[in-house]
C-alpha atoms as a PDB file:
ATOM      1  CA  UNK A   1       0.000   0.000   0.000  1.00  0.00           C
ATOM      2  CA  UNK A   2       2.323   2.582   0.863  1.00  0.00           C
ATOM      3  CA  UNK A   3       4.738   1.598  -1.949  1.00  0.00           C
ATOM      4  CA  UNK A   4       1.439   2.556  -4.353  1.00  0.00           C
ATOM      5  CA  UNK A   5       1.012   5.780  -2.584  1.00  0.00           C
ATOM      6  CA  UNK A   6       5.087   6.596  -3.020  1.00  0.00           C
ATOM      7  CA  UNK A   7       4.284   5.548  -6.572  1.00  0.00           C
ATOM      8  CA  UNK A   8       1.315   7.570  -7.226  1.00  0.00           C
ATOM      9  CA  UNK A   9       3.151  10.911  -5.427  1.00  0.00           C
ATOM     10  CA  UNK A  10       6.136  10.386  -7.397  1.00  0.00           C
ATOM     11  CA  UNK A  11       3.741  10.805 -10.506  1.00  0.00           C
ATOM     12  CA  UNK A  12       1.734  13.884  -9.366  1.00  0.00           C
ATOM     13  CA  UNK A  13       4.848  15.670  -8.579  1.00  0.00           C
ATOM     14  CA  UNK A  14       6.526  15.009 -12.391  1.00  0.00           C
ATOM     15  CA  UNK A  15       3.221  16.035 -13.322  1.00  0.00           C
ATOM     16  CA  UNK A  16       3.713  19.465 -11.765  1.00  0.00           C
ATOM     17  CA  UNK A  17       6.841  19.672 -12.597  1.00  0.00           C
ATOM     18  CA  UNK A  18       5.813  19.232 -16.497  1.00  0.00           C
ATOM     19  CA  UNK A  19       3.244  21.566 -15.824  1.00  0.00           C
ATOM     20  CA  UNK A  20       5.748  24.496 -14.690  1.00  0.00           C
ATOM     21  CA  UNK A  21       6.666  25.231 -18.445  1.00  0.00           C
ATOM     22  CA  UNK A  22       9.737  24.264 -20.460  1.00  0.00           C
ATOM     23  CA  UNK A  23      13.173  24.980 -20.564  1.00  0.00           C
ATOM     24  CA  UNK A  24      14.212  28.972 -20.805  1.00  0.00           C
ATOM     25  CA  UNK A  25      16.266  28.994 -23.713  1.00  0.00           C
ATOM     26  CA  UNK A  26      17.199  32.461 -23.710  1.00  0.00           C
ATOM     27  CA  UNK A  27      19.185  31.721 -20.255  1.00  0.00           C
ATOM     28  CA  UNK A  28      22.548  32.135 -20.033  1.00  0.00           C
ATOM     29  CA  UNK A  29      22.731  33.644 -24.089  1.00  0.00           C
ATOM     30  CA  UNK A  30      22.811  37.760 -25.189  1.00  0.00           C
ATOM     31  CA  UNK A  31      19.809  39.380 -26.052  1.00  0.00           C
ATOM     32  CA  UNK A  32      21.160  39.696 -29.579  1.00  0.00           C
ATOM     33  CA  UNK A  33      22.009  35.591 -29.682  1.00  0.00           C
ATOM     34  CA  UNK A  34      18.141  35.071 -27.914  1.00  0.00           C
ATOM     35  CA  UNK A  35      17.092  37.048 -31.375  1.00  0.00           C
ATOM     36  CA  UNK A  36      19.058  35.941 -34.107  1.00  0.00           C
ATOM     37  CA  UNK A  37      17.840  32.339 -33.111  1.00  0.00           C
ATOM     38  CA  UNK A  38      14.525  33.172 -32.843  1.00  0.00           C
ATOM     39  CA  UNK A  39      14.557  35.033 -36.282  1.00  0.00           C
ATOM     40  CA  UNK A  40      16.239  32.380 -38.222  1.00  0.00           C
ATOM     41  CA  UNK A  41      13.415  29.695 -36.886  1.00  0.00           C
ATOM     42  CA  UNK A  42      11.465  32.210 -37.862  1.00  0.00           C
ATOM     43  CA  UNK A  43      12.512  32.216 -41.907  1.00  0.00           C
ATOM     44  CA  UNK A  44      12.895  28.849 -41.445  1.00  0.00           C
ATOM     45  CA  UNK A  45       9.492  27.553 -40.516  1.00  0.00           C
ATOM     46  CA  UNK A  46       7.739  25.175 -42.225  1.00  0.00           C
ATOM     47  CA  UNK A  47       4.337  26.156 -41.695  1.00  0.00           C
ATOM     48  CA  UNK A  48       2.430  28.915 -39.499  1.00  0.00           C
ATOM     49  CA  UNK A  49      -0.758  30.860 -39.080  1.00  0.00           C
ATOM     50  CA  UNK A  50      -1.132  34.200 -39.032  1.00  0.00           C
ATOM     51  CA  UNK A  51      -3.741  36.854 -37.774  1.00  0.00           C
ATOM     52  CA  UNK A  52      -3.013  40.334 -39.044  1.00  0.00           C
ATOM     53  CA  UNK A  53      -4.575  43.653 -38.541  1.00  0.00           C
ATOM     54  CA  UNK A  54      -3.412  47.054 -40.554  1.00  0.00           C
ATOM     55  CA  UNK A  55      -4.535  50.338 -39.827  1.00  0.00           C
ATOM     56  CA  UNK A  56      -4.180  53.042 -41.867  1.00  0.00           C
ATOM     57  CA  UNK A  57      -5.460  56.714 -40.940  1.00  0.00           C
ATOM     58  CA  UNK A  58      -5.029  60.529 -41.754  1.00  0.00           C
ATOM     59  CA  UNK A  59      -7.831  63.944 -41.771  1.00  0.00           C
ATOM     60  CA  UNK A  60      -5.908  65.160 -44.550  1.00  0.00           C
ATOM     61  CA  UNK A  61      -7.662  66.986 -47.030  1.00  0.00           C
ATOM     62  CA  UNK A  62      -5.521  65.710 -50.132  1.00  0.00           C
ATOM     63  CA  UNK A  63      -6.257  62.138 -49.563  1.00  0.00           C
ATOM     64  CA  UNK A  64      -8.227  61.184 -46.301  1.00  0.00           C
ATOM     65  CA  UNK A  65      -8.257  57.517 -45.062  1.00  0.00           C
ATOM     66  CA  UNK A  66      -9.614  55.887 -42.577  1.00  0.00           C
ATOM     67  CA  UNK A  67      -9.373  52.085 -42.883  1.00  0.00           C
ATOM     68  CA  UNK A  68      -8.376  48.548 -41.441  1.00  0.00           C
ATOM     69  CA  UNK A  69      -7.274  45.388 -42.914  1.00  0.00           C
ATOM     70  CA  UNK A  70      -7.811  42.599 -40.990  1.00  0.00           C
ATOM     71  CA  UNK A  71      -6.327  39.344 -42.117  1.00  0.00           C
ATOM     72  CA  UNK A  72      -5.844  35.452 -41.169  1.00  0.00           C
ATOM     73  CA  UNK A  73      -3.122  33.148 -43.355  1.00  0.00           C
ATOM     74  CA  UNK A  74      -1.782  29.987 -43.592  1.00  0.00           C
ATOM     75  CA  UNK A  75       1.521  29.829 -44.705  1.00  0.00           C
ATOM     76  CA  UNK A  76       3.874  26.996 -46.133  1.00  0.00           C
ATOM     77  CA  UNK A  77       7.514  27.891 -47.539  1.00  0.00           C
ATOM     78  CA  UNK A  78       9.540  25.320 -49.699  1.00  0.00           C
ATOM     79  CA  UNK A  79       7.190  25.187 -51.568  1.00  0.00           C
ATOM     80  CA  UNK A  80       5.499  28.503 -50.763  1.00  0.00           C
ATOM     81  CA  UNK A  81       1.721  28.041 -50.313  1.00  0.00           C
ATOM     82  CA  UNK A  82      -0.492  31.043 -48.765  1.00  0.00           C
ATOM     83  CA  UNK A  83      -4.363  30.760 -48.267  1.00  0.00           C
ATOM     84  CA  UNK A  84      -5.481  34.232 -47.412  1.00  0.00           C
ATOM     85  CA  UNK A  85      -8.842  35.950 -46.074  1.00  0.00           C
ATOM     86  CA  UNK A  86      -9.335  39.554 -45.347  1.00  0.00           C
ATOM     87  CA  UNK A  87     -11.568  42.450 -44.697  1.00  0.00           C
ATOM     88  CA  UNK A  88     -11.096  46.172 -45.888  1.00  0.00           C
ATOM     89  CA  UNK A  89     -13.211  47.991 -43.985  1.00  0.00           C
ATOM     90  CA  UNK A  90     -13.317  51.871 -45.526  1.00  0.00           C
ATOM     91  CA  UNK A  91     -14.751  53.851 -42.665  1.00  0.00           C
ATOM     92  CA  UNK A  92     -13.655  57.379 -45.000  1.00  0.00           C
ATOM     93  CA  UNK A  93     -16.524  55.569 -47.671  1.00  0.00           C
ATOM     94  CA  UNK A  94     -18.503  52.943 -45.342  1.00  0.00           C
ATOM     95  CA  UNK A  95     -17.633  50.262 -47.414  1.00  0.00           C
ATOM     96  CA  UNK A  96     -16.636  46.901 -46.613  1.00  0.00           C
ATOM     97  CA  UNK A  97     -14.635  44.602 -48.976  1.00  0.00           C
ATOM     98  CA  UNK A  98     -14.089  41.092 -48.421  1.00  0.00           C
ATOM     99  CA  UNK A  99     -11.699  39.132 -50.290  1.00  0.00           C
ATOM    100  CA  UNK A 100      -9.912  35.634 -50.405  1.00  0.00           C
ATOM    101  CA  UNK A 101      -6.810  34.173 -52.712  1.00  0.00           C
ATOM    102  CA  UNK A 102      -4.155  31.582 -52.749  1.00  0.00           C
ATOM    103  CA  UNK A 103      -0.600  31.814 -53.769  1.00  0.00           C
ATOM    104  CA  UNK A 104       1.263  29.125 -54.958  1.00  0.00           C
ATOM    105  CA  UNK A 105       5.369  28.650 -56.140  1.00  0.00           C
ATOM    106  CA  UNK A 106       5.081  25.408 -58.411  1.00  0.00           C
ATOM    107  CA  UNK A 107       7.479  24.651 -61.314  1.00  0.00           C
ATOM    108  CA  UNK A 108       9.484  27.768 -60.664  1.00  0.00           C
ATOM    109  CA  UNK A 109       6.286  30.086 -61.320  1.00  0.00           C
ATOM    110  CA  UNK A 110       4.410  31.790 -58.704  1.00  0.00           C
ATOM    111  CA  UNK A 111       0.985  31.659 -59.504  1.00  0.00           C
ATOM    112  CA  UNK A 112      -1.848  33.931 -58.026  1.00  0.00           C
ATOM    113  CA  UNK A 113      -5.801  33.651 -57.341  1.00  0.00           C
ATOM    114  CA  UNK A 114      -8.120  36.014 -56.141  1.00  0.00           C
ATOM    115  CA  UNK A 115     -11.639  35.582 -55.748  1.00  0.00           C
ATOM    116  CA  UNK A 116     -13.297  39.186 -56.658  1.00  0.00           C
ATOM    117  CA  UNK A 117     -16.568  40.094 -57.199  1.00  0.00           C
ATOM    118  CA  UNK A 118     -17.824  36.606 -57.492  1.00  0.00           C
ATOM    119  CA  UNK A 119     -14.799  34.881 -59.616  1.00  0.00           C
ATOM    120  CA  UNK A 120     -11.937  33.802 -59.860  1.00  0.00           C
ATOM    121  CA  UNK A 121      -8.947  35.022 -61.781  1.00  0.00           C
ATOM    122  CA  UNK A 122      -5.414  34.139 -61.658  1.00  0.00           C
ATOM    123  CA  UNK A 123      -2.145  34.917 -63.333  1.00  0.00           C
ATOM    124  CA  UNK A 124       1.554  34.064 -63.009  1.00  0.00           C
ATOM    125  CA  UNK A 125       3.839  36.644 -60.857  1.00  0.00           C
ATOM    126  CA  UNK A 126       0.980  37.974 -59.602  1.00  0.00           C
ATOM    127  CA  UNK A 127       0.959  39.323 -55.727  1.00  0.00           C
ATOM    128  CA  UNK A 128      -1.204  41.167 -53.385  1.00  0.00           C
ATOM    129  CA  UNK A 129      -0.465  43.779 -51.392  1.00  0.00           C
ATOM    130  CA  UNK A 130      -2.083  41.745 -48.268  1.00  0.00           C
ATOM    131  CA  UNK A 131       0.606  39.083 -49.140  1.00  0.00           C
ATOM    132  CA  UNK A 132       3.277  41.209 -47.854  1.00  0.00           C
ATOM    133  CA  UNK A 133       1.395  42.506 -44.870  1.00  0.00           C
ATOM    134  CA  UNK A 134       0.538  39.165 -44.020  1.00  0.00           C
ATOM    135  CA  UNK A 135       4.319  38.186 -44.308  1.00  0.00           C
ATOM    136  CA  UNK A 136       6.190  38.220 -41.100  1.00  0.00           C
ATOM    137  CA  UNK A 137       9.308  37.048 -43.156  1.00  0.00           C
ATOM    138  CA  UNK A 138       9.294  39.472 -45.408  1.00  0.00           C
ATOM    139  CA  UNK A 139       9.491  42.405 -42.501  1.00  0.00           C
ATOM    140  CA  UNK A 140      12.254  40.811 -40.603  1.00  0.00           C
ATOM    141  CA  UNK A 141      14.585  40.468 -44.022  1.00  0.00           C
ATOM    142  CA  UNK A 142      14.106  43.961 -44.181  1.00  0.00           C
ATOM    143  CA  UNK A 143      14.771  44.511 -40.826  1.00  0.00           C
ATOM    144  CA  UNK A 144      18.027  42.254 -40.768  1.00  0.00           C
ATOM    145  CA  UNK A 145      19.427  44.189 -44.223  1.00  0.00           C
ATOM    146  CA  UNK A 146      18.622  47.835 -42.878  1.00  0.00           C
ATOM    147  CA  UNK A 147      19.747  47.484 -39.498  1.00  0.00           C
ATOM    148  CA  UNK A 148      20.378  50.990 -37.425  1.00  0.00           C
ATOM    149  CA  UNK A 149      23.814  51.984 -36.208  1.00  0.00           C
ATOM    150  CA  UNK A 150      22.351  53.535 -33.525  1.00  0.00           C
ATOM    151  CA  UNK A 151      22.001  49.648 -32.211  1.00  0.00           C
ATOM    152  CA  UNK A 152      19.675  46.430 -33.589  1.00  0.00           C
ATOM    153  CA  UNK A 153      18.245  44.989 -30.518  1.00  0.00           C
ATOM    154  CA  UNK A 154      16.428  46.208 -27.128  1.00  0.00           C
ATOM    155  CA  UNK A 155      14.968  44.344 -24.849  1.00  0.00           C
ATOM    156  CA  UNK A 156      11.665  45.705 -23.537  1.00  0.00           C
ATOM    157  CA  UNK A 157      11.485  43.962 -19.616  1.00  0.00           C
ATOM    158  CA  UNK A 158       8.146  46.236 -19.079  1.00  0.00           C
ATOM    159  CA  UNK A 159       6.132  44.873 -21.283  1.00  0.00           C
ATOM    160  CA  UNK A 160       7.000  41.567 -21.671  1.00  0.00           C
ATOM    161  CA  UNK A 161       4.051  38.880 -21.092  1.00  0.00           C
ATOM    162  CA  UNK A 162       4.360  36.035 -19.289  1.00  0.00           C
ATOM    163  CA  UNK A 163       6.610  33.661 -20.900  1.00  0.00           C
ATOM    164  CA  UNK A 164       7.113  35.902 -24.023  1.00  0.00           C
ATOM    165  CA  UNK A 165       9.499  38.249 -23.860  1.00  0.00           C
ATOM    166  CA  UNK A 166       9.628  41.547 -26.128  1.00  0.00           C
ATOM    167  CA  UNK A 167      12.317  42.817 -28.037  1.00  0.00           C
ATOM    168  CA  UNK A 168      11.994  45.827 -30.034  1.00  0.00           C
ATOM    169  CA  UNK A 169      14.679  45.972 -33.433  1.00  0.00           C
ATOM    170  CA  UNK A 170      15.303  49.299 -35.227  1.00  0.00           C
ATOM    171  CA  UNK A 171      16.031  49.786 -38.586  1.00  0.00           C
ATOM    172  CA  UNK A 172      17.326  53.019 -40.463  1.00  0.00           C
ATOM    173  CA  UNK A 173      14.943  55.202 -42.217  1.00  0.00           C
ATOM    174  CA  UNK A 174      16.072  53.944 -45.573  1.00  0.00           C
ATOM    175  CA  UNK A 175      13.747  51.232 -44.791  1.00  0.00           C
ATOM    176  CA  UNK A 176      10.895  54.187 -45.083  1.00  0.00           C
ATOM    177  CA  UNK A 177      10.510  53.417 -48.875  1.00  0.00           C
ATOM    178  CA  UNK A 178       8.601  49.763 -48.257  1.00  0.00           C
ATOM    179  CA  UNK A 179       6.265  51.101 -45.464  1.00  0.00           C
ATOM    180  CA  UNK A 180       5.799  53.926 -48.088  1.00  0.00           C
ATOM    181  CA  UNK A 181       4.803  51.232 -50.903  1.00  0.00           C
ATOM    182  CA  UNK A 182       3.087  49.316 -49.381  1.00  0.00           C
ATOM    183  CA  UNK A 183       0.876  52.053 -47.967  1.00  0.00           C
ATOM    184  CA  UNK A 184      -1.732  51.323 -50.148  1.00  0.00           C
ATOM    185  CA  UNK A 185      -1.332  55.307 -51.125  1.00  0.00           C
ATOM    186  CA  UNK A 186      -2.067  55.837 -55.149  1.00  0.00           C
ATOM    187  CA  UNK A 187      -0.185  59.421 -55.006  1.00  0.00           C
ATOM    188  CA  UNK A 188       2.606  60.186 -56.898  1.00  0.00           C
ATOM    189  CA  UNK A 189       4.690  61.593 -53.874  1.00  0.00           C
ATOM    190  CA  UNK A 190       7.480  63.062 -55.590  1.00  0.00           C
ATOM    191  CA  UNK A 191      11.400  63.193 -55.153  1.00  0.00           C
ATOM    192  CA  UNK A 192      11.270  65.296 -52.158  1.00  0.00           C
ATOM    193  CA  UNK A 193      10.587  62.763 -49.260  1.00  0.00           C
ATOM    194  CA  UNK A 194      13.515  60.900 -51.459  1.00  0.00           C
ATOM    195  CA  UNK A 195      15.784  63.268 -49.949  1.00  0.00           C
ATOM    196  CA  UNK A 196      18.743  61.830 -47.215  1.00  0.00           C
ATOM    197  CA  UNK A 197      17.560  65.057 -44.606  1.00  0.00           C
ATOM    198  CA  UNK A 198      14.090  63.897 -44.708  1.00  0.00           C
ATOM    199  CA  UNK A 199      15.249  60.203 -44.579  1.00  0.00           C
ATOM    200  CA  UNK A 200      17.086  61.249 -41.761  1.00  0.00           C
ATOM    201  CA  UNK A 201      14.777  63.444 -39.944  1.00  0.00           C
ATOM    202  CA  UNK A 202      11.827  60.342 -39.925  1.00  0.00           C
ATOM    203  CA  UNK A 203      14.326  58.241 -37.406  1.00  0.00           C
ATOM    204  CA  UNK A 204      14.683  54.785 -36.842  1.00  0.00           C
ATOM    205  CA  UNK A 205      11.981  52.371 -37.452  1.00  0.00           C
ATOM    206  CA  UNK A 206      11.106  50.047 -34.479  1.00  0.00           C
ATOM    207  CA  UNK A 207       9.828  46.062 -35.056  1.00  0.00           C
ATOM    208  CA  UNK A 208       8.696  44.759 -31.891  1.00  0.00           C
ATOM    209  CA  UNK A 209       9.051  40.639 -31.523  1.00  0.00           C
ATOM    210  CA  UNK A 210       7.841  38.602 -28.782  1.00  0.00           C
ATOM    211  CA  UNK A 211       9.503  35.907 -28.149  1.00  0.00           C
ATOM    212  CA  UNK A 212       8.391  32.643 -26.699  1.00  0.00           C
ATOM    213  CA  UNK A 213      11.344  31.662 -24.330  1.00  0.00           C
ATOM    214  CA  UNK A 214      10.621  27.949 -24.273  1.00  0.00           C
ATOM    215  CA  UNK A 215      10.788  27.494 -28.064  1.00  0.00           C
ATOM    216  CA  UNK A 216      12.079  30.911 -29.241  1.00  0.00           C
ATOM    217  CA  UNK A 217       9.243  30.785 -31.687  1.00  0.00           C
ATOM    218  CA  UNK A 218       8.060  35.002 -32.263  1.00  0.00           C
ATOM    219  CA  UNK A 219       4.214  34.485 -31.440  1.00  0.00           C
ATOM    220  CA  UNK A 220       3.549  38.537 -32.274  1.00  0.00           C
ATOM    221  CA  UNK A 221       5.065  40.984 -33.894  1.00  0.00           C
ATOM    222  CA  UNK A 222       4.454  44.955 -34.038  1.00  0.00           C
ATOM    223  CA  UNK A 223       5.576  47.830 -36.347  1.00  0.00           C
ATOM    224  CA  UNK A 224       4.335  51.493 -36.292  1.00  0.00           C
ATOM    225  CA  UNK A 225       5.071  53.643 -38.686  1.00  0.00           C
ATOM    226  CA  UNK A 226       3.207  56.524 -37.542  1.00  0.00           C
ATOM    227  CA  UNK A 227       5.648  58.350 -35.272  1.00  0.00           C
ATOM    228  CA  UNK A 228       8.498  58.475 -38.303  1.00  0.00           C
ATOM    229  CA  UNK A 229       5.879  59.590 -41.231  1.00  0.00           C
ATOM    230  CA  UNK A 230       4.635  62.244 -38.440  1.00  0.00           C
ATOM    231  CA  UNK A 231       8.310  63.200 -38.598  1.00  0.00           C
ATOM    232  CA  UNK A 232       8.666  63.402 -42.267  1.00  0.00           C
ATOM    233  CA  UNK A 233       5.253  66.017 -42.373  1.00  0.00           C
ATOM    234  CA  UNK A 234       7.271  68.070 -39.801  1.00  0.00           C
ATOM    235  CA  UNK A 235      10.430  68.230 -41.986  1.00  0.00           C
ATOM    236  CA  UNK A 236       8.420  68.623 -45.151  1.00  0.00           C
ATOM    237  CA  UNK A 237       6.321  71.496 -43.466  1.00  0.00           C
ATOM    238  CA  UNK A 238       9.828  73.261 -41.848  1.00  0.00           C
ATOM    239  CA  UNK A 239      11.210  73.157 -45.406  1.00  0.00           C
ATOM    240  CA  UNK A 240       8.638  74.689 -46.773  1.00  0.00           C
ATOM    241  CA  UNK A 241       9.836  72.746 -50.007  1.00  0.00           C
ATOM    242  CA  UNK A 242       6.511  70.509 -50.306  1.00  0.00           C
ATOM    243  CA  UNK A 243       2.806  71.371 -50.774  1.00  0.00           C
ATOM    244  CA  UNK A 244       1.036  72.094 -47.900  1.00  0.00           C
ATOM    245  CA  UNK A 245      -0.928  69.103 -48.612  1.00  0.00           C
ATOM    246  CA  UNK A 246       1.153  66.795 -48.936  1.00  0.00           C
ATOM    247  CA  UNK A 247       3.159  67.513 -45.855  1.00  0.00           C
ATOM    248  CA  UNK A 248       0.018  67.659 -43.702  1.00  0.00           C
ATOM    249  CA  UNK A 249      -1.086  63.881 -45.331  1.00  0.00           C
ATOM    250  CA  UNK A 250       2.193  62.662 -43.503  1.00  0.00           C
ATOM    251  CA  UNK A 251       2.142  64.866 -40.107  1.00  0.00           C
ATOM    252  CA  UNK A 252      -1.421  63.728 -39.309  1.00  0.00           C
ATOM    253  CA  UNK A 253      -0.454  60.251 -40.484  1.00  0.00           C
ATOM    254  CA  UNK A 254      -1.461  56.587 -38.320  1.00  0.00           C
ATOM    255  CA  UNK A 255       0.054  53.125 -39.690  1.00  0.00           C
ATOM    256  CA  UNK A 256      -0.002  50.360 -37.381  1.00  0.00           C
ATOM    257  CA  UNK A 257       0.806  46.637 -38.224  1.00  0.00           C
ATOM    258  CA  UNK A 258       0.071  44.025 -36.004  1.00  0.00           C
ATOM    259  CA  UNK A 259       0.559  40.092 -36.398  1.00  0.00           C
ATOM    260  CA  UNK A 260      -0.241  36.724 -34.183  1.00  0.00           C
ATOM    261  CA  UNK A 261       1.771  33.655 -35.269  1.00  0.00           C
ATOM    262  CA  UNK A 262       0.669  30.268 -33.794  1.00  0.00           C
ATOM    263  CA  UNK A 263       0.965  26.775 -34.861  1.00  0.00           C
ATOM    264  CA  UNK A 264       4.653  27.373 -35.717  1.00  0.00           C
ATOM    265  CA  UNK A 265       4.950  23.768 -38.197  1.00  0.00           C
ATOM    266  CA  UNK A 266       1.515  22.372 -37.262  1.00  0.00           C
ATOM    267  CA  UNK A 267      -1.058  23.873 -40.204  1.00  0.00           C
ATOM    268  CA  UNK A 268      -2.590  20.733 -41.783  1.00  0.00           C
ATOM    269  CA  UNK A 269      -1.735  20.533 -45.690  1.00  0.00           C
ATOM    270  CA  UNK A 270      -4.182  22.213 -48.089  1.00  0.00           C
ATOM    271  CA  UNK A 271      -4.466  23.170 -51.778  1.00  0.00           C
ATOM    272  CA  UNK A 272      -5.509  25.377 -53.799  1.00  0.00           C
ATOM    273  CA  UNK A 273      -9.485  24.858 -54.552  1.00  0.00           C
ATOM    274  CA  UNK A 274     -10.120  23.358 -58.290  1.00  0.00           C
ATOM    275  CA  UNK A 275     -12.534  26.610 -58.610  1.00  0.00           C
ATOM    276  CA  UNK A 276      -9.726  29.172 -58.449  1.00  0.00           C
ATOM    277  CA  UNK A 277      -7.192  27.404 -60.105  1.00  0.00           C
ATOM    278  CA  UNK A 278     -10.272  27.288 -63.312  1.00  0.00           C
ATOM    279  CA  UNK A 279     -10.261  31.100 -63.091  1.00  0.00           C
ATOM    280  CA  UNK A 280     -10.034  33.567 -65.558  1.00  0.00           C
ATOM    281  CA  UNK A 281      -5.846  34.097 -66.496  1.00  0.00           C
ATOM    282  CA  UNK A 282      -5.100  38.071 -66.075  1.00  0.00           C
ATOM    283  CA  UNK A 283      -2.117  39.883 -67.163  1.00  0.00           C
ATOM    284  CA  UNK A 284       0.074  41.039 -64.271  1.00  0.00           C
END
């Protein structure tokens, strides 16, 4: 009897201790080493799922906008595979949009689909805006190639959550011409906010990462562009060099990006429906 009760404890207490969480693995390693690892699993993955939200917002008078993009992928890499949903919702217009395609690297090509307006097209090299939003991998490359002298990595103790742990990467403002692009702004912006002062008046651009410290997987990831475009209306405006407008579309300026990765290698296979890949082709 009592060697059944030993037994039993003996199994409640691995139990707990299973139950207190896995090994840290950013122990004993630099904050830069705890990142590099985490973005090259990262780059490297497999698979993952990914939530998304992308607001974009100004009151100027030369092109107001008031809108959110919220997204959710699946993503598979060697071969690449995306299945992606999202919702535009226009609050300058009070529209909402709704729209779902597939992208697909097979054979060398890299074939799109979008289902618009009740069909299905596709064509070859053809991408989506929404594709790079919903693209953590894309945003750390970027991240990694423009990274600021001023120093890559700080850890953020404050708001760190639990068993994630925040680290917040800065990149130099050359970076400034993909959030630009991929603004979803159809103004021709001229040379101007090309120029190094401006480039160097917007600052550095901050990525925030939150890294699991068990598996060093990034389950979120953060980037706001608002502060440095703010900037860039300010040195536009001081110049004097710009139209009003256009300086005052970029002082008054919001652009947040948020993203949720789970299932790091776990998203069940899928492919892409017989319905979209029977679309109509499109020139890209």
């Amino acid at each position: 009897m009592k060697k059944k009760i030993l037994i039993v404890s003996l199994f409640i207490v691995m139990l707990l201790v299973q139950g207190c969480g896995g090994k840290d693995l950013t122990s004993g390693i630099s904050d830069e080493e705890v990142v590099a690892k985490a973005i090259d699993q990262t780059l490297n993955l497999e698979s993952v799922e990914i939530d998304s939200s992308v607001t974009f917002k100004t009151n100027s008078v030369y092109q107001p906008i008031d809108a959110q993009v919220s997204g959710k992928a699946k993503v598979f890499n060697n071969p690449v595979l995306i299945e992606n949903n999202y919702t535009i919702i226009n609050n300058t217009t009070g529209g909402t949009e709704e729209y779902k395609n597939y992208i697909h690297y097979l054979n060398d090509v890299l074939t799109g689909y979008v289902f618009q307006e009740g069909k299905w097209f596709q064509g070859e090299n053809l991408l989506f805006p929404e594709e790079i939003v919903n693209n953590p991998s894309q945003n750390l490359s970027l991240f990694i190639a423009n990274q600021s002298d001023n120093g890559f990595v700080t850890k953020d103790t404050e708001n760190s959550e639990g068993n994630l742990v925040k680290y917040d990467l800065a990149a130099d403002p050359g970076i400034y011409l993909w959030a630009l692009n991929q603004s979803f702004l159809s103004v021709n912006l001229g040379n101007f906010v090309q120029d190094p002062e401006a480039l160097e008046a917007m600052g550095d651009f901050v990525l925030s990462i939150w890294v699991d410290k068990s598996s060093l997987n990034i389950e979120k990831m953060e980037l706001d562009f608002s502060k440095n475009l703010n900037n860039l209306g300010l040195f536009l405006k001081d110049k004097g060099e710009a139209p009003e407008n256009v300086s005052e579309l970029f002082e008054g300026f919001e652009y947040f990006v948020e993203y949720d990765l789970k299932n790091h290698n776990k998203v069940e296979r899928f492919s892409v429906p017989l319905e979209a890949r029977m679309g109509e082709r499109i020139e890209y």
